[in-house]
Every structure is written in structure tokens, then in C-alpha cells.
N, C-alpha and C. Protein backbone atom coordinates (compact mmCIF):
# COMPACT_ATOMS: atom_id res chain seq x y z
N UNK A 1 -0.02 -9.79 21.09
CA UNK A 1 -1.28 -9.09 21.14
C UNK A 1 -1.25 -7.96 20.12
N UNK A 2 -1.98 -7.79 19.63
CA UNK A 2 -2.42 -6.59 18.39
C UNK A 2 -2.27 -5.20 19.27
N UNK A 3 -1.76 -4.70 18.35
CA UNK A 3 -1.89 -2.90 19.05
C UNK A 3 -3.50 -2.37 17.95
N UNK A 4 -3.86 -1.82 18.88
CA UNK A 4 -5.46 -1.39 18.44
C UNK A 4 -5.12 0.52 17.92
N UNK A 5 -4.78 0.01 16.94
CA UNK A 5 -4.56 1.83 16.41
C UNK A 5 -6.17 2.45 16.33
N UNK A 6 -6.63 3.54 16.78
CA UNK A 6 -7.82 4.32 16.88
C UNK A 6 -8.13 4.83 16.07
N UNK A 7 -7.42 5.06 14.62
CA UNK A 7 -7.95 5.95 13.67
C UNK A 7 -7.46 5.33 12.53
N UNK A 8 -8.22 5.57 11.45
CA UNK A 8 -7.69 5.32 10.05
C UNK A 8 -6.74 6.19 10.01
N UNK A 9 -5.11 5.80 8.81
CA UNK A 9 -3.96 6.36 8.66
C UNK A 9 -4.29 7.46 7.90
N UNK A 10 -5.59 7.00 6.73
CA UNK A 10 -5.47 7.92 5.88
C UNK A 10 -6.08 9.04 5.89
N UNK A 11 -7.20 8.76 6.31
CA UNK A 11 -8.50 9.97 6.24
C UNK A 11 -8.52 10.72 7.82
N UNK A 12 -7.81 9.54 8.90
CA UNK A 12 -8.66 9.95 10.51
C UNK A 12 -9.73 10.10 10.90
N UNK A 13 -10.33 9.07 10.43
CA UNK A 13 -11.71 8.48 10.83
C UNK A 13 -11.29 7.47 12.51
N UNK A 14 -11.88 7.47 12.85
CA UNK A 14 -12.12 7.31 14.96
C UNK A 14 -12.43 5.77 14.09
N UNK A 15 -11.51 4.93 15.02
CA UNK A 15 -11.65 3.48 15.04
C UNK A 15 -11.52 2.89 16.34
N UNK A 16 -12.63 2.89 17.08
CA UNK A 16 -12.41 2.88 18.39
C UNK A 16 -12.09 1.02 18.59
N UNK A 17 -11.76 0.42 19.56
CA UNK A 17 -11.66 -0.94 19.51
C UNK A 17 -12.62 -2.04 19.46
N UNK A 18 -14.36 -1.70 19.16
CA UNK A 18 -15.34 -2.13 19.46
C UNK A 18 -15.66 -1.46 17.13
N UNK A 19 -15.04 -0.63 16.72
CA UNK A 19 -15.30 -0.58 15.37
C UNK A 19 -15.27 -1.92 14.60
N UNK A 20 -16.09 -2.34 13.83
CA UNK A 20 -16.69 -3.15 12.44
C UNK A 20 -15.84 -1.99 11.68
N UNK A 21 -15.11 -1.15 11.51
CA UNK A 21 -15.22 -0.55 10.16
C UNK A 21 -13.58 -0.64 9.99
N UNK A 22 -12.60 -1.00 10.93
CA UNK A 22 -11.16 -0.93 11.07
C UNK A 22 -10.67 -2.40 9.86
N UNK A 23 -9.85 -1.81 9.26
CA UNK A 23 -9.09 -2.89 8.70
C UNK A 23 -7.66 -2.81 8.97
N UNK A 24 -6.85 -3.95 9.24
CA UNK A 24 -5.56 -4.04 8.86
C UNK A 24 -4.53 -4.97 8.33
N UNK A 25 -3.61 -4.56 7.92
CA UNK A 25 -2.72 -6.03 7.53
C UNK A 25 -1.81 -6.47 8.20
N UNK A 26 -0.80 -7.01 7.70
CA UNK A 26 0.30 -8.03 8.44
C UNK A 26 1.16 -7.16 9.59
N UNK A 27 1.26 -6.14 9.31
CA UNK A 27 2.11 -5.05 10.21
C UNK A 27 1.13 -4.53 10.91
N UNK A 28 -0.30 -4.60 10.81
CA UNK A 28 -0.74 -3.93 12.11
C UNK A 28 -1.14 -2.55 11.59
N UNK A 29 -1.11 -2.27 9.96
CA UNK A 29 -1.49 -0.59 9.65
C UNK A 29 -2.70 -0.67 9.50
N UNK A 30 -3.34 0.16 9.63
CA UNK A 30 -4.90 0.57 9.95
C UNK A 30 -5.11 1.49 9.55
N UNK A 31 -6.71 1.12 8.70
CA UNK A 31 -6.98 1.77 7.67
C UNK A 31 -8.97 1.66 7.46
N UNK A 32 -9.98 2.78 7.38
CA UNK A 32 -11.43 2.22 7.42
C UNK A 32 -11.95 1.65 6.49
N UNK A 33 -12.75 0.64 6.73
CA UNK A 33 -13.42 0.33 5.50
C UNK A 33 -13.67 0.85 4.31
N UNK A 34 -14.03 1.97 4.42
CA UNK A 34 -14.08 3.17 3.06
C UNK A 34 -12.41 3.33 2.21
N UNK A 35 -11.84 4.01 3.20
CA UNK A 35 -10.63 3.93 2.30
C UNK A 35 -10.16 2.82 1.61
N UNK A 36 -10.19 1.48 2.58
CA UNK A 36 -9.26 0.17 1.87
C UNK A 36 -10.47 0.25 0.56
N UNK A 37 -11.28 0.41 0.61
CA UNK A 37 -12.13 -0.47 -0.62
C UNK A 37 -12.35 0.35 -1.59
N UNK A 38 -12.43 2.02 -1.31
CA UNK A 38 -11.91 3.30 -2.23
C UNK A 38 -10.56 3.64 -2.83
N UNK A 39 -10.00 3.83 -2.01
CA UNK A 39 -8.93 4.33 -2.01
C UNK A 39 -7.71 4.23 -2.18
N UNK A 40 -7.44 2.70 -1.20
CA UNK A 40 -5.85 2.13 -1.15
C UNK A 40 -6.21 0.52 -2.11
N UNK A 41 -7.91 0.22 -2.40
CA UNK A 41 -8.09 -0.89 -3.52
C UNK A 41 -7.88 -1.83 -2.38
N UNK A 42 -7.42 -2.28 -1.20
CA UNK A 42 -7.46 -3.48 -0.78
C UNK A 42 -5.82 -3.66 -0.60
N UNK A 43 -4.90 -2.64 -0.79
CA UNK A 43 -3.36 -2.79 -0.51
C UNK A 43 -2.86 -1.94 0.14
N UNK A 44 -2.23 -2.62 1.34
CA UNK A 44 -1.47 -0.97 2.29
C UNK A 44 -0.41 -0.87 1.52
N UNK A 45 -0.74 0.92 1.67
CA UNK A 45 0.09 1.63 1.01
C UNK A 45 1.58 1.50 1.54
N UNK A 46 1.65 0.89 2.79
CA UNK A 46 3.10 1.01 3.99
C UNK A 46 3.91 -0.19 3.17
N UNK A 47 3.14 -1.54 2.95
CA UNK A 47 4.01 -2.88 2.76
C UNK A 47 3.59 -3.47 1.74
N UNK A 48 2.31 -2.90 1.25
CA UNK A 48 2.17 -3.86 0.19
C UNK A 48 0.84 -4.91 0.01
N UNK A 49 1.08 -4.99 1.04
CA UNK A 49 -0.01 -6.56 1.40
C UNK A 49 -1.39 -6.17 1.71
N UNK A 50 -2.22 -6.78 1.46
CA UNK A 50 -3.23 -7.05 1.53
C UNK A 50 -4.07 -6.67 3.07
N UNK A 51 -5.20 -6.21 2.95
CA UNK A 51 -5.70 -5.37 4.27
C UNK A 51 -7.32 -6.56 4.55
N UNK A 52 -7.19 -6.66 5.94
CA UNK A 52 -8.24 -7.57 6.44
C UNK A 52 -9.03 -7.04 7.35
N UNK A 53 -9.75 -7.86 8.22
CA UNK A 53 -11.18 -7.06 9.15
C UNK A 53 -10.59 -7.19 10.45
N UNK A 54 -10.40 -6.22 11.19
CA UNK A 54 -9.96 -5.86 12.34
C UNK A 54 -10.74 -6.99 13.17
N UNK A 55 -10.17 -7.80 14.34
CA UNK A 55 -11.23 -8.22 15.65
C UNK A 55 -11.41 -7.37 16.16
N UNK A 56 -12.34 -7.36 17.08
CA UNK A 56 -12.63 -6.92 17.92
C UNK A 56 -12.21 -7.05 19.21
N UNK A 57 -11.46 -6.31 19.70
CA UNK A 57 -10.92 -6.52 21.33
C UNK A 57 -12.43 -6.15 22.88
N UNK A 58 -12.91 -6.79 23.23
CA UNK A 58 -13.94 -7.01 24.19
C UNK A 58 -13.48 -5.72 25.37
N UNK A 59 -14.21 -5.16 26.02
CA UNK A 59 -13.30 -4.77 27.19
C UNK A 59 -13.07 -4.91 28.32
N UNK A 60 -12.02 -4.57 29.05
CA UNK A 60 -11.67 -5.74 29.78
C UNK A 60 -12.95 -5.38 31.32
N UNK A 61 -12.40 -6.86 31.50
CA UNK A 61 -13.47 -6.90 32.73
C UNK A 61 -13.26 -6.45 34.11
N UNK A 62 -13.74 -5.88 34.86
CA UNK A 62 -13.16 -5.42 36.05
C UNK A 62 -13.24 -6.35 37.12
């Protein structure tokens, strides 16, 4: 299961688990839309690789 990090690494922008704006890559680093496509160009700065569109985790049902 994915760990749902809450904030971008770089800036700390609020990525709550219901965010469209969270990206991450193969390790799980998380990063907002703005930065990957400003900032880090589309490469985490941690590994290297390439940064994608967060799912969305639903919440859970009671």
C-alpha cells in the first residue's frame, strides 16, 4: 500500500489524500504539480526517476 505523504517535499504545499495536484515516483517521494513541472523538470531530486500522478486513496468507509 502507498504511504500518502501530505505535503510537497519541496515548497510544503498541503497534499491531502483526495489532492489531483500530488505527484510521485518509484520511492514514494512527493512532490506538487507546480514544482515537478517548474522546478524539479519532471525528476526527483531523491533518485532520479521520473515523477507521476498520485491516486487517489477514497476514504475509508465506516
Amino acid at each position: 500500500m502507498l504511504e500518502i505523504r501530505t505535503k510537497c517535499e519541496n515548497c510544503g504545499k498541503a497534499l491531502p489524500n483526495e489532492s489531483l495536484e500530488a505527484m510521485i515516483c518509484s520511492y514514494e517521494c512527493t512532490f506538487c504539480k507546480d514544482c515537478v513541472e517548474t522546478v524539479l523538470k519532471n525528476v526527483c531530486p531523491n533518485c532520479g526517476g521520473g515523477l507521476e500522478k498520485r491516486p487517489i486513496r477514497p476514504p475509508k468507509k465506516s
